[in-house]
N, C-alpha and C. Protein backbone atom coordinates (compact mmCIF):
# COMPACT_ATOMS: atom_id res chain seq x y z
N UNK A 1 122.63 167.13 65.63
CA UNK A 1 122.15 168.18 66.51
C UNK A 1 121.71 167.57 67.84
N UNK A 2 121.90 168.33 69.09
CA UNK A 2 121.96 167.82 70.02
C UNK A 2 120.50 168.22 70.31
N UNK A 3 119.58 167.38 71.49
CA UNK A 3 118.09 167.41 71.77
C UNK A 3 118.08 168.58 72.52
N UNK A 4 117.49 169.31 72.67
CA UNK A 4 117.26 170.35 73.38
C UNK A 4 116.07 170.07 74.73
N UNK A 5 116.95 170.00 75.66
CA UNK A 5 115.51 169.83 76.78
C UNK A 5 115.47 170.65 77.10
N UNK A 6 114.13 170.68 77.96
CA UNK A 6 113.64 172.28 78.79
C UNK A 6 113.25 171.78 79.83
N UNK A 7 113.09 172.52 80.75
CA UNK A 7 112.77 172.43 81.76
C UNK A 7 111.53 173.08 82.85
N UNK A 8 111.60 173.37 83.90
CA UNK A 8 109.80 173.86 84.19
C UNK A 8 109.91 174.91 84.00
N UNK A 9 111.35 175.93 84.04
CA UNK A 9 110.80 177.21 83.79
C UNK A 9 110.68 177.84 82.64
N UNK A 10 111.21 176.93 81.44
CA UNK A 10 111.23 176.90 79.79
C UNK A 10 109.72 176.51 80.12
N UNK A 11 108.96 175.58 80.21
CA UNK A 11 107.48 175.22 80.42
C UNK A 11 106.73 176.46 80.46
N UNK A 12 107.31 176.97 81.76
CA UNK A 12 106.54 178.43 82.40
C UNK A 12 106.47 179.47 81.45
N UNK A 13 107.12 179.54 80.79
CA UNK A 13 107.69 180.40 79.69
C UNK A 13 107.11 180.24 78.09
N UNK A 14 107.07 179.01 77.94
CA UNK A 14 106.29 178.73 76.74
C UNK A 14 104.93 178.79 77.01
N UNK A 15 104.36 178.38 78.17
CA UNK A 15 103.22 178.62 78.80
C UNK A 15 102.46 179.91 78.64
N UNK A 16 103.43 180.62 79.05
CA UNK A 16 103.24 182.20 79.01
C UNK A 16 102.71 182.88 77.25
N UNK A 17 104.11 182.84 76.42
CA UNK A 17 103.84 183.05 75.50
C UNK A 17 102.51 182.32 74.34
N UNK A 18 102.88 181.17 74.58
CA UNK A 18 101.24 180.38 74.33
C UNK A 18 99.96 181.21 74.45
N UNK A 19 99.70 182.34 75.56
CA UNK A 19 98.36 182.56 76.14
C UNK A 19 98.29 183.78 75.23
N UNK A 20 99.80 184.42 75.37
CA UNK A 20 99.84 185.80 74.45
C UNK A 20 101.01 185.83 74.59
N UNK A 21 101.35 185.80 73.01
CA UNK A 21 102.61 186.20 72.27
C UNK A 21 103.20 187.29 72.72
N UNK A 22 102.25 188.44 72.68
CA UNK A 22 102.93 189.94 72.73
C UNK A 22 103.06 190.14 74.15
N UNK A 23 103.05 189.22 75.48
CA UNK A 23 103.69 189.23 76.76
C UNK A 23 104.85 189.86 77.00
N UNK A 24 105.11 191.04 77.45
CA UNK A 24 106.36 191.59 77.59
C UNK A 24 107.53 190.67 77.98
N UNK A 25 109.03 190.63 77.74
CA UNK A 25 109.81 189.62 78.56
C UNK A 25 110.11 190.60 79.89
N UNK A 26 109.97 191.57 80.53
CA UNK A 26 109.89 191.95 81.65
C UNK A 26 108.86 191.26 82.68
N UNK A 27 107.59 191.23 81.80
CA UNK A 27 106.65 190.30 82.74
C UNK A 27 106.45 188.93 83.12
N UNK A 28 107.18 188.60 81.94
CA UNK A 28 107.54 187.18 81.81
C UNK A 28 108.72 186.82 83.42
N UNK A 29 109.54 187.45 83.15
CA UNK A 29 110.67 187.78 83.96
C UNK A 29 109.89 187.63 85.31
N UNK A 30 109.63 189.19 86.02
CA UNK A 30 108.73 189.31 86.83
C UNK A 30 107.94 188.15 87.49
N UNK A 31 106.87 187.30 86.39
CA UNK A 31 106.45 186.28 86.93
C UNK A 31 107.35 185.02 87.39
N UNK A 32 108.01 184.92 86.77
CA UNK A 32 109.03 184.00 87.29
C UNK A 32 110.36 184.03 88.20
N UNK A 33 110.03 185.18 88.75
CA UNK A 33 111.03 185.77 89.69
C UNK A 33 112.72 185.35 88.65
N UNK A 34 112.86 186.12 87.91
CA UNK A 34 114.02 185.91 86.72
C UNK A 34 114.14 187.23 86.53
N UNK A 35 115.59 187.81 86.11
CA UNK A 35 115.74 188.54 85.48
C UNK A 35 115.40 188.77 83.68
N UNK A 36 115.34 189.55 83.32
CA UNK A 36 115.09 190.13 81.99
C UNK A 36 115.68 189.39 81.32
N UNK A 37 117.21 189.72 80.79
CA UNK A 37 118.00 189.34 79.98
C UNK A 37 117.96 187.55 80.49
N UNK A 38 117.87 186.78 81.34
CA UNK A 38 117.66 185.39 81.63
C UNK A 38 116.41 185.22 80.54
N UNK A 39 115.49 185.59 80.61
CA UNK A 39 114.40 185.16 80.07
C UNK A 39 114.59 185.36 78.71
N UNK A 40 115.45 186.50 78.39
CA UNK A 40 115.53 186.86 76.81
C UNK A 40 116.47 185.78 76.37
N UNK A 41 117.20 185.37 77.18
CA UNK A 41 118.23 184.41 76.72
C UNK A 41 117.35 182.92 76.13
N UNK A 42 116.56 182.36 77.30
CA UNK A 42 115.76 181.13 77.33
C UNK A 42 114.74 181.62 75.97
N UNK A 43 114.67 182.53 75.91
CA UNK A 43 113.27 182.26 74.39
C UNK A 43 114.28 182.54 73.63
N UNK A 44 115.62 182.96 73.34
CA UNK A 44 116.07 183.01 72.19
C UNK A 44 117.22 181.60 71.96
N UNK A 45 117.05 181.24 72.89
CA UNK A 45 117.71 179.48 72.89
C UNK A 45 116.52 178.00 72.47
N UNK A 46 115.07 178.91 72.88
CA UNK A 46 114.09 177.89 71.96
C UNK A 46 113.99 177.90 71.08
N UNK A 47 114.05 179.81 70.26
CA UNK A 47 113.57 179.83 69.22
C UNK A 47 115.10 179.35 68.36
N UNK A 48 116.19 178.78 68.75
CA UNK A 48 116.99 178.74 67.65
C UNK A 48 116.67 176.98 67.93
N UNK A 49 116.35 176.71 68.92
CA UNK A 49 116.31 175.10 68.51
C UNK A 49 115.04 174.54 67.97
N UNK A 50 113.98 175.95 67.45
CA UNK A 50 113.04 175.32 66.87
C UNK A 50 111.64 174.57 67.60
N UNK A 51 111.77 175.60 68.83
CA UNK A 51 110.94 174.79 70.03
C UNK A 51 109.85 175.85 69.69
N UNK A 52 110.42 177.30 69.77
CA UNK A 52 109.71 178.16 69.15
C UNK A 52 109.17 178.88 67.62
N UNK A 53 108.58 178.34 66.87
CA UNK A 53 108.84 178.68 65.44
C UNK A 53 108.34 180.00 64.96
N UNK A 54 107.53 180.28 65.62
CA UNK A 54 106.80 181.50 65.02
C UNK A 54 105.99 181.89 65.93
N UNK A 55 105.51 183.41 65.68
CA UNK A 55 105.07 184.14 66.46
C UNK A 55 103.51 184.17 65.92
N UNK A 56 101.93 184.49 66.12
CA UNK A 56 100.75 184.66 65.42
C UNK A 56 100.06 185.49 66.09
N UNK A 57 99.65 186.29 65.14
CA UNK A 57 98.73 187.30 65.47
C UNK A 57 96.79 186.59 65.41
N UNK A 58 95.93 186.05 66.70
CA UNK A 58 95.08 185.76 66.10
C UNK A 58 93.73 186.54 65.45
N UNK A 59 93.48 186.58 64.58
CA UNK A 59 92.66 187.21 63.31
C UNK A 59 91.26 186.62 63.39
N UNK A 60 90.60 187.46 63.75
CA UNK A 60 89.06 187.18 63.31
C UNK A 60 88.89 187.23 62.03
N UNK A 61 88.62 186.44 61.19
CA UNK A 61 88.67 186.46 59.70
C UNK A 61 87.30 186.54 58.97
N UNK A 62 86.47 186.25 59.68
CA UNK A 62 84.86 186.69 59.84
C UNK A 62 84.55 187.99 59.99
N UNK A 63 85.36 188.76 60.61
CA UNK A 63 84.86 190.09 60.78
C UNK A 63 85.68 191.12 59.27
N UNK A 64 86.58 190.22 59.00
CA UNK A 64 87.18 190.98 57.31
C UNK A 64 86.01 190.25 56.16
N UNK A 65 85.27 189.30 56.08
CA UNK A 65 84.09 188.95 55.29
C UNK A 65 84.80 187.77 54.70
N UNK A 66 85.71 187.44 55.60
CA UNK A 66 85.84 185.21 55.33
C UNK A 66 85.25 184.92 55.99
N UNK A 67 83.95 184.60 55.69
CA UNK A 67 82.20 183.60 56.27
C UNK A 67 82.69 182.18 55.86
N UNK A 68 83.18 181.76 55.07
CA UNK A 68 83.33 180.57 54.61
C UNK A 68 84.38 179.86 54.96
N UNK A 69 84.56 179.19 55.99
CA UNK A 69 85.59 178.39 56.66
C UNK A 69 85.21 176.80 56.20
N UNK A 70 86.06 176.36 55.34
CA UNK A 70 85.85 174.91 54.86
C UNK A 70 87.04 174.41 55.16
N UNK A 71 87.02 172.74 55.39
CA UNK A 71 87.86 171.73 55.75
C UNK A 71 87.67 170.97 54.00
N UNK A 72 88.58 170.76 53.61
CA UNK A 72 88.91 170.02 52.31
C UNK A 72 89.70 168.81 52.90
N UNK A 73 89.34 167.75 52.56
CA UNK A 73 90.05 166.61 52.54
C UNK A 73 89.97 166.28 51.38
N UNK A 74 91.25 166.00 50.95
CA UNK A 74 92.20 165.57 49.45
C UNK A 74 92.51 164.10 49.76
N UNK A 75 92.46 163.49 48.25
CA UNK A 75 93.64 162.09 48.24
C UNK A 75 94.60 162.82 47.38
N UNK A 76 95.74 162.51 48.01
CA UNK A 76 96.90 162.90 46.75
C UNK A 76 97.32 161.56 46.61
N UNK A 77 97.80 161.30 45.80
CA UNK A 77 98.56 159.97 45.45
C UNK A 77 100.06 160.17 46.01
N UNK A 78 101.03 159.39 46.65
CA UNK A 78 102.80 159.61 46.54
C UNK A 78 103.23 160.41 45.51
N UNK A 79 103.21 159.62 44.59
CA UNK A 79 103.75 160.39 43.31
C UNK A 79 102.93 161.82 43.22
N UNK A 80 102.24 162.57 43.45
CA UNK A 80 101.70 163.40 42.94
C UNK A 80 102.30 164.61 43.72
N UNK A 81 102.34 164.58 45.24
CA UNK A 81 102.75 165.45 46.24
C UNK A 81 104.01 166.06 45.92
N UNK A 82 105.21 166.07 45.35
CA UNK A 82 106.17 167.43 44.54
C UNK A 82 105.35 168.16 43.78
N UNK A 83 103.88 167.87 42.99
CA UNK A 83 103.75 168.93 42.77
C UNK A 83 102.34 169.77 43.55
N UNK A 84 101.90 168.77 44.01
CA UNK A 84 100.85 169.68 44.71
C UNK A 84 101.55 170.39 46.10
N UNK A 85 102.18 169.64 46.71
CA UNK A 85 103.01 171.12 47.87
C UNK A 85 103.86 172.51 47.30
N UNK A 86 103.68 172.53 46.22
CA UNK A 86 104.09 174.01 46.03
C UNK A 86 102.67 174.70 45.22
N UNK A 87 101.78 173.97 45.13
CA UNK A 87 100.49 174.34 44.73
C UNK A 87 99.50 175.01 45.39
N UNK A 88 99.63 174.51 46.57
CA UNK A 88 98.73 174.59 48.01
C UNK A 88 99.45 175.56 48.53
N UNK A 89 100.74 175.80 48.87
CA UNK A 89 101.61 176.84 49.37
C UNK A 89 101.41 178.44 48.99
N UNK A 90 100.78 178.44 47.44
CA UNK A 90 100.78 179.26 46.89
C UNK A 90 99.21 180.30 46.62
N UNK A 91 98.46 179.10 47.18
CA UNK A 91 97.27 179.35 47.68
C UNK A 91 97.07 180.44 48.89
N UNK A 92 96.47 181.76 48.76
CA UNK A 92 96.39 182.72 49.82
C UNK A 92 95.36 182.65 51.24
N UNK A 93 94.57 181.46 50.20
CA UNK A 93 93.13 181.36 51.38
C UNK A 93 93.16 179.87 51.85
N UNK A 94 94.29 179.65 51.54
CA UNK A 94 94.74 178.61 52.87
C UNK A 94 95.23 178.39 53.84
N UNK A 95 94.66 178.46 54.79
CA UNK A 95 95.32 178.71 56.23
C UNK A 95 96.20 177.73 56.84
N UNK A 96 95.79 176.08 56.38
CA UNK A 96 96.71 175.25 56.74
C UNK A 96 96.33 173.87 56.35
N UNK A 97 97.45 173.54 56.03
CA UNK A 97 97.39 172.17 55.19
C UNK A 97 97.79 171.14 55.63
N UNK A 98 97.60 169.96 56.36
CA UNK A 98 98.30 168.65 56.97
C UNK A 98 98.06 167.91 56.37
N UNK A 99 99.09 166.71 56.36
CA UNK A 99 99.24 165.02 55.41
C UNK A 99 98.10 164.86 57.27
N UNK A 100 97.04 163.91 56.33
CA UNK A 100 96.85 162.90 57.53
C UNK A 100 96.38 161.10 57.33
N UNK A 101 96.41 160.57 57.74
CA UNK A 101 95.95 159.01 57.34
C UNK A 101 94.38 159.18 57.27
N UNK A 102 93.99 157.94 56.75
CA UNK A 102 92.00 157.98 56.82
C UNK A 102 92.53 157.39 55.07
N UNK A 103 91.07 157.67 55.02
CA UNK A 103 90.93 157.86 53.36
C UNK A 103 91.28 158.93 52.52
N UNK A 104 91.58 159.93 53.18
CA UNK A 104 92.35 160.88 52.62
C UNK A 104 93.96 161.24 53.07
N UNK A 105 94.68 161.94 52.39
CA UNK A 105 95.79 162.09 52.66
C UNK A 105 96.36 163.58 52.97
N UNK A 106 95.31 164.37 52.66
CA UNK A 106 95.54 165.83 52.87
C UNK A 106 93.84 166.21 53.55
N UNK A 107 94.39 167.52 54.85
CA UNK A 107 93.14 167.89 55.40
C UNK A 107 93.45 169.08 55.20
N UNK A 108 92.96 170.21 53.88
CA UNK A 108 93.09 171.78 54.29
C UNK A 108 92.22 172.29 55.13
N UNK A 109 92.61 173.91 55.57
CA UNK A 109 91.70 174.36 56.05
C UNK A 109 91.91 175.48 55.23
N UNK A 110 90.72 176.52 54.91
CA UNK A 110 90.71 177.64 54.04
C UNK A 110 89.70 178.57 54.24
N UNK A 111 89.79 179.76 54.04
CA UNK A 111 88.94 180.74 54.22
C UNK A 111 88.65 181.57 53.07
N UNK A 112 87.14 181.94 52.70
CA UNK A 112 87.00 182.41 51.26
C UNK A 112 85.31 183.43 52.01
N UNK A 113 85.37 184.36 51.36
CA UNK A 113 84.36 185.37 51.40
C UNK A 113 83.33 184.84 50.77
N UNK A 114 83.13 183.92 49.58
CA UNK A 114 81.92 183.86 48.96
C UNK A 114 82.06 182.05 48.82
N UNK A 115 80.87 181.38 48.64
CA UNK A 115 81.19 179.88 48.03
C UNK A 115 81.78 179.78 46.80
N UNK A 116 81.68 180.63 46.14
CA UNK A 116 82.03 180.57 44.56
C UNK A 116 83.83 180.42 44.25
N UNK A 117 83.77 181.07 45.28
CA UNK A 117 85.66 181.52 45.35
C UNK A 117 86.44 179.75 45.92
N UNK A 118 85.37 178.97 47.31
CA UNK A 118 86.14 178.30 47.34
C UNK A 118 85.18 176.93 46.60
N UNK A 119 84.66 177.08 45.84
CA UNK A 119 84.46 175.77 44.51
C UNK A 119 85.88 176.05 43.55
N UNK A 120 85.73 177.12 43.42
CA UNK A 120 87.21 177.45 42.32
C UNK A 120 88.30 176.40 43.15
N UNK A 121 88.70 176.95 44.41
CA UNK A 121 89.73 176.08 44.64
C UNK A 121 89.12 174.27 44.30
N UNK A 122 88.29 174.01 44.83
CA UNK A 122 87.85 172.57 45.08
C UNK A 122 88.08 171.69 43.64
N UNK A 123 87.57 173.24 42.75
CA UNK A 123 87.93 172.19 41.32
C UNK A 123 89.27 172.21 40.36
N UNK A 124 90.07 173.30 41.39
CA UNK A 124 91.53 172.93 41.06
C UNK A 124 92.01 172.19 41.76
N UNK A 125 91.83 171.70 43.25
CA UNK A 125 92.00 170.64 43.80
C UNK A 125 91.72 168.88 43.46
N UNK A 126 90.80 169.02 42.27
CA UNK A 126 90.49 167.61 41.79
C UNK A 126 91.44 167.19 40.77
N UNK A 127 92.27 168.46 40.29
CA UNK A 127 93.35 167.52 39.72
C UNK A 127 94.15 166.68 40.48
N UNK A 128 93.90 166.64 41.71
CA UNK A 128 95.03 165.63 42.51
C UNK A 128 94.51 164.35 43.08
N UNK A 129 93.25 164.51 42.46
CA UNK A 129 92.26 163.54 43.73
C UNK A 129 90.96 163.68 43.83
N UNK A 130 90.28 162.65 44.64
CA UNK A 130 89.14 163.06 45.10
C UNK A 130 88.85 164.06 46.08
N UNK A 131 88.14 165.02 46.34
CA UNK A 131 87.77 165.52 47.11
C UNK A 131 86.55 165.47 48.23
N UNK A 132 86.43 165.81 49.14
CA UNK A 132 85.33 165.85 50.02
C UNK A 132 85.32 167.06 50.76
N UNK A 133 84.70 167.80 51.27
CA UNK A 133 84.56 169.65 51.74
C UNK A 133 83.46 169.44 52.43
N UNK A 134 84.05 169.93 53.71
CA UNK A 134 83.04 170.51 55.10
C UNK A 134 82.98 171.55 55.02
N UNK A 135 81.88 172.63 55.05
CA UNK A 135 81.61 173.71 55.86
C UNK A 135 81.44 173.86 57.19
N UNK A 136 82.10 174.75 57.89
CA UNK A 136 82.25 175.05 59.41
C UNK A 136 80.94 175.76 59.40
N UNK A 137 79.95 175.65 60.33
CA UNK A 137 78.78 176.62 60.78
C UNK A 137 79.34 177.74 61.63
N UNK A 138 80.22 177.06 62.58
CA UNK A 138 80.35 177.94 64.04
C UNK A 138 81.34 177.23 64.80
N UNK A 139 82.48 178.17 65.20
CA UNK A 139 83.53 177.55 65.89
C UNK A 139 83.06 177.76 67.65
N UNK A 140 82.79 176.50 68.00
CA UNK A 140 82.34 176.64 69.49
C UNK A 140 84.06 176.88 70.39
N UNK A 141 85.09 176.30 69.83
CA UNK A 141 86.46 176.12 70.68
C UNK A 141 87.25 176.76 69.53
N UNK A 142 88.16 177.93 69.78
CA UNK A 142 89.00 178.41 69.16
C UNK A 142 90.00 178.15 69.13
N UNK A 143 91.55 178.41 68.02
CA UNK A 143 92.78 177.72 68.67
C UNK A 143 92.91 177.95 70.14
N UNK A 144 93.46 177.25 71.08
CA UNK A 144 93.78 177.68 72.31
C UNK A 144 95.08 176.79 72.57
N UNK A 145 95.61 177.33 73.45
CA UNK A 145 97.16 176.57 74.08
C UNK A 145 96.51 175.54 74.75
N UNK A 146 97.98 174.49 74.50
CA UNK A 146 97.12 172.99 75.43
C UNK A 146 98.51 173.45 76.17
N UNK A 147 98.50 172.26 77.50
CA UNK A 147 99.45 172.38 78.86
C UNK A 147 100.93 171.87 78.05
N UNK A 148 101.80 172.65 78.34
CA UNK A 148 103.47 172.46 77.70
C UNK A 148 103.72 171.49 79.11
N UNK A 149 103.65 170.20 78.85
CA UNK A 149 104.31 169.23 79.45
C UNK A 149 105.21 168.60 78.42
N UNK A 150 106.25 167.60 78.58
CA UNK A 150 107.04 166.48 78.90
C UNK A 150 107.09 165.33 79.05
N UNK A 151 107.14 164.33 78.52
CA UNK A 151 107.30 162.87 78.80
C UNK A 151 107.98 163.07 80.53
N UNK A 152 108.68 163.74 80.88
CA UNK A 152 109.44 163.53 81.97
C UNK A 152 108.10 164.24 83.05
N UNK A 153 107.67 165.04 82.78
CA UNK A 153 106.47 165.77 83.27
C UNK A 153 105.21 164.73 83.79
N UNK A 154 105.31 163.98 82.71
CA UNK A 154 104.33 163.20 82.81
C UNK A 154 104.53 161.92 84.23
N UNK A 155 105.54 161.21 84.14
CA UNK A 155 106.09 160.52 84.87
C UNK A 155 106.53 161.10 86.45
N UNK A 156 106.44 162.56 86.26
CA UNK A 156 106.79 162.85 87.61
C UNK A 156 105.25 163.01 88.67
N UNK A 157 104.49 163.31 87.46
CA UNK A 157 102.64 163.54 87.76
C UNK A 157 102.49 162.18 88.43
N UNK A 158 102.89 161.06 87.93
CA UNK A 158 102.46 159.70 87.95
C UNK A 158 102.80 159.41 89.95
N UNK A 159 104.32 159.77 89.99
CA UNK A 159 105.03 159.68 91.22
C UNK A 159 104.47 160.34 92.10
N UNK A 160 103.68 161.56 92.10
CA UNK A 160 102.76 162.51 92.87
C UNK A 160 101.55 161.98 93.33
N UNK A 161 100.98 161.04 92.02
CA UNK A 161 99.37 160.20 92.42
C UNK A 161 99.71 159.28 93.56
């Protein structure tokens, strides 16, 4: 498969949708002095190369009565991970799961209405490992879009200083 580059007005564009998904492609258009169907073309040429994967609605999950936002860090062992990734997958109050290095090898994140609900998970989670679990108090920074630059982006910044 061939690399897919983009360019500043693919930038401008991912930029856009980044801030809000549900951005009309007329306005999109509009802002970028582009026609419509141009712009419909460029997001449907990211989303087939996978630049774009998905669309998200963001959810206050606190205001449906998930108070309990915990970070789980897991050890899984090598061998163990065929079966815990279809384990975790299947999990509803997991919002998202990454391999990361440290002393652990898995960092969930999960949302549960009561503590009781997510000890249940924690102690089906010890079949794989040790565990360790943060409670979130208060999210001061929410997801937010970071700047859609480029290695090439970067280098042209450099030429500007």
């Amino acid at each position: 498969m061939v690399e897919y580059k983009i360019d500043k007005t693919d930038r401008r564009i991912l930029q856009m949708l980044e801030e809000n998904a549900r951005i009309s492609v007329k306005d999109i258009a509009e802002a970028n002095f582009m026609s419509s169907p141009a712009v419909a073309n460029r997001i449907r040429r990211m989303e087939d190369n996978n630049l774009i994967k998905h669309y998200y609605a963001d959810i206050d999950y606190s205001s449906m009565g998930y108070v309990v936002k915990a970070f789980i860090n897991l050890e899984v062992k090598p061998e163990d991970k065929s079966e815990f990734y279809p384990f975790i997958e299947k999990v509803p109050n997991v919002i998202q799961c990454d391999c990361v290095t440290g002393d652990y090898s898995m960092l969930i994140q999960a949302a549960y209405r009561r503590p009781e609900e997510l000890d249940h998970l924690v102690n089906e989670l010890q079949k794989f490992g040790r565990t360790r679990t943060e409670i979130a108090f208060s999210t001061p920074i929410e997801h937010r879009p970071i700047p859609v630059k480029t290695e090439s982006d970067d280098e042209e910044d450099k030429k500007e200083d």
